[in-house]
Protein backbone atom coordinates (compact mmCIF):
# COMPACT_ATOMS: atom_id res chain seq x y z
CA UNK A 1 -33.84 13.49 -11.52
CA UNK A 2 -32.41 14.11 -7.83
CA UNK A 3 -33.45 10.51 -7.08
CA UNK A 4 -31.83 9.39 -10.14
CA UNK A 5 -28.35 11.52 -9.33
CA UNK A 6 -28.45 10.53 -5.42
CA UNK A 7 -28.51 6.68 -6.70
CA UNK A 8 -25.08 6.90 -8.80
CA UNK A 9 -23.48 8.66 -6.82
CA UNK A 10 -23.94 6.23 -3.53
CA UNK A 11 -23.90 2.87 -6.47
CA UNK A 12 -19.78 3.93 -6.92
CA UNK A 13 -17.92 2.21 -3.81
CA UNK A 14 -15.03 5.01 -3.43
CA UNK A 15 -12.12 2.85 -3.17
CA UNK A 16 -8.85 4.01 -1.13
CA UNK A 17 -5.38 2.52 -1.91
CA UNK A 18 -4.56 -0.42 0.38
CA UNK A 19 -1.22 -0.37 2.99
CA UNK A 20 1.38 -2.13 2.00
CA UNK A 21 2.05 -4.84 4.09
CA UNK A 22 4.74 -4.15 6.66
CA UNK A 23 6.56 -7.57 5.71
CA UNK A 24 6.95 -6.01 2.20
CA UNK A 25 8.54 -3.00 3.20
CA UNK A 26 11.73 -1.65 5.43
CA UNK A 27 11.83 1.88 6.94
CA UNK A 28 14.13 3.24 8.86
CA UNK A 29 14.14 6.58 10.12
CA UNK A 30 17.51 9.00 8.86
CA UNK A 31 17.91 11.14 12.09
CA UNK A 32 20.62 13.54 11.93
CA UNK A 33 21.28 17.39 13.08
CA UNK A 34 21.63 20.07 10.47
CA UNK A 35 21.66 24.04 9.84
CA UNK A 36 18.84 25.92 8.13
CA UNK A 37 20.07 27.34 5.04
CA UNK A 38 20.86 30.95 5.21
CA UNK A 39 18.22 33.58 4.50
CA UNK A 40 18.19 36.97 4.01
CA UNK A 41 17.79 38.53 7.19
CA UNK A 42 17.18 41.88 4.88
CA UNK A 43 13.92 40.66 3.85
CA UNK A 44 10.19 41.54 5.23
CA UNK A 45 7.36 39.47 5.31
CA UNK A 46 4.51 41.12 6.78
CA UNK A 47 2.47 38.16 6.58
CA UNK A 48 5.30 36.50 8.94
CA UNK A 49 4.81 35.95 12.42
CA UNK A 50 7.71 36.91 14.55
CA UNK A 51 8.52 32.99 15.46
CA UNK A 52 8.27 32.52 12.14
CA UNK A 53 10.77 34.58 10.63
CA UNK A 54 13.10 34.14 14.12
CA UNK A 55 12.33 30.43 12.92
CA UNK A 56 13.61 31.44 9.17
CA UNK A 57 16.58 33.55 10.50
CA UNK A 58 18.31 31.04 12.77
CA UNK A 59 21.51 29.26 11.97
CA UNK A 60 21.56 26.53 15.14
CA UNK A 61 21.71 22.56 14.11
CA UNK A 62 18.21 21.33 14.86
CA UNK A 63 17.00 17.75 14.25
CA UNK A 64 16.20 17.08 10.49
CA UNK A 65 14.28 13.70 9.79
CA UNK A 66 14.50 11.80 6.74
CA UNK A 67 13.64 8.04 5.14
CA UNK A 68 15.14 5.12 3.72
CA UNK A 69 12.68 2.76 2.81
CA UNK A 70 13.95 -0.62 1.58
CA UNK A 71 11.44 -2.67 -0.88
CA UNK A 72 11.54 -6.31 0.42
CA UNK A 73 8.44 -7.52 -1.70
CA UNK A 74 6.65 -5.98 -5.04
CA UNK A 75 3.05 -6.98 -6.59
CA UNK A 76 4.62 -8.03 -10.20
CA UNK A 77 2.16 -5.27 -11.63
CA UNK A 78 4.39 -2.45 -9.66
CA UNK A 79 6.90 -0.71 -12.14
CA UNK A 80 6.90 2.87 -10.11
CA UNK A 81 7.03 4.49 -6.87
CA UNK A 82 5.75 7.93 -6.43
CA UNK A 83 6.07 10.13 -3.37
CA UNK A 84 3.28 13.00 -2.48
CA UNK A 85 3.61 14.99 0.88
CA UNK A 86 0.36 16.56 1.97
CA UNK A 87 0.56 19.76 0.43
CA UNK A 88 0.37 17.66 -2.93
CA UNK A 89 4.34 18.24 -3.92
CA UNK A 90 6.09 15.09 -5.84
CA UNK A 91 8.98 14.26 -3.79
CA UNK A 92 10.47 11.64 -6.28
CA UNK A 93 8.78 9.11 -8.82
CA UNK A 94 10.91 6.99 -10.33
CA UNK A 95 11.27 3.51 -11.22
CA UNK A 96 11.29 -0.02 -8.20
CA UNK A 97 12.18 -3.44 -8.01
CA UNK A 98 12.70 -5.68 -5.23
CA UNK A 99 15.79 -4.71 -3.08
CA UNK A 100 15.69 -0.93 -4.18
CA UNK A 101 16.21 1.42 -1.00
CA UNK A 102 14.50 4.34 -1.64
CA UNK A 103 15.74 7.96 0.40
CA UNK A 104 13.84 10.94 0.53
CA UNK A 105 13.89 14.42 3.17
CA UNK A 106 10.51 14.65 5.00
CA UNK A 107 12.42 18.12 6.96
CA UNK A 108 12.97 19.90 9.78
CA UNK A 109 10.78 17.66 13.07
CA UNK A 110 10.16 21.24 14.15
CA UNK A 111 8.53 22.52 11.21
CA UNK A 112 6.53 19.26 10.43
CA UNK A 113 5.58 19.43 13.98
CA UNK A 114 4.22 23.15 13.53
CA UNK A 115 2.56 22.53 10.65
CA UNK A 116 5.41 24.86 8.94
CA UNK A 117 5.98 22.51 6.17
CA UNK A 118 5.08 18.94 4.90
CA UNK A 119 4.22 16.37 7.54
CA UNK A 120 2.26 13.85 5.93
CA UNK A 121 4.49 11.53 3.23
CA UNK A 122 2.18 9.05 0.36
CA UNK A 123 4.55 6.74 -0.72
CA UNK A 124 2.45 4.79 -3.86
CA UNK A 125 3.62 1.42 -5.52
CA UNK A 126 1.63 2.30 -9.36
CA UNK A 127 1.90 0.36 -12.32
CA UNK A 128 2.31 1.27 -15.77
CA UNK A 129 -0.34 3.15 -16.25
CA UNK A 130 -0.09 5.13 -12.98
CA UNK A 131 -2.72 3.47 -11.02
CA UNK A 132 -1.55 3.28 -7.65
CA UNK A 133 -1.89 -0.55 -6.32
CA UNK A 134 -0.94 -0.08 -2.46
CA UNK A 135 0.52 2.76 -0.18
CA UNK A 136 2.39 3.51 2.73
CA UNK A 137 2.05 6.41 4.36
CA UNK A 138 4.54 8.44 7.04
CA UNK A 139 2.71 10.86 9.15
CA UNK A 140 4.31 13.08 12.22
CA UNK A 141 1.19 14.21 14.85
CA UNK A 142 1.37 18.30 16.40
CA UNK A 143 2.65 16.43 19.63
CA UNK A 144 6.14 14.46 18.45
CA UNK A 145 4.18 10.99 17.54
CA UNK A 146 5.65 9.44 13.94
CA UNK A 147 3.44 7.15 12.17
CA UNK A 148 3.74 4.71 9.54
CA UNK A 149 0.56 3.14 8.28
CA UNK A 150 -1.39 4.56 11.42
CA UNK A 151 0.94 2.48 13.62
CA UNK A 152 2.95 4.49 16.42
CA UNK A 153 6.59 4.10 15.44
CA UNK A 154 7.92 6.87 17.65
CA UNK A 155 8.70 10.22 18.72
CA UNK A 156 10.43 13.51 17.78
């Protein structure tokens, strides 16, 4: 019975979701300065660590990243694009075609950097029926380094 479980499970070839070609694809980073939104300072979090709620509690401009992505190329079996961040949250899902420029926050570089918040962007091409036909995916390391596709694209 083991022997028989042990052979299906290594028989299915776990597929991941291919890149997307970078000749089918545009990004370009939005890099811009803004405030935190207000919050109330009257508030305590025992769980919060004192950076973390001086972090929460600031009002300064600090660097706030952000994506347009510009579809140059689409598989003709693409009708969607759907955006996950690493905690599993759908940024946006809606519909694509060629020559679509797509915008969507990732956040504060600080907080992505900290681990704070999201730092990890899946941007799937799906059809139809919501199977997901290729990828791209924006990742920011703990050290500054911004990724797209595993290739080094810059810093923060």
């Amino acid at each position: 019975m083991r022997t028989t479980l042990l052979l299906l499970l290594l028989g299915f070839d776990v597929q991941e979701v291919p890149y997307k070609p970078a000749s089918a694809y545009e990004a370009n980073l939005q890099y811009e300065f803004k405030n935190r939104p207000s919050a109330d300072t009257n508030t305590v979090n025992f769980n919060e660590t004192v950076k973390e709620r001086e972090r929460r509690a600031s009002n300064s401009s600090l660097p706030f990243a952000g994506i347009n992505l510009t579809v140059i190329e689409l598989e003709p079996e693409v009708k969607r694009v759907k955006i996950v961040d690493n905690n599993g949250i759908t940024v946006l899902s809606r519909k694509v075609k060629v020559g679509d420029v797509i915008t969507f926050p990732m956040g504060f570089t600080d907080d992505m950097k900290d681990r704070v918040k999201a730092y990890q962007f899946f941007v799937y091409f799906v059809t139809d029926s919501k199977n997901p036909v290729n990828r791209i995916v924006f990742f920011v390391d703990r050290n500054g380094d911004f990724l797209i596709n595993e290739e080094k694209r810059g810093r923060f």
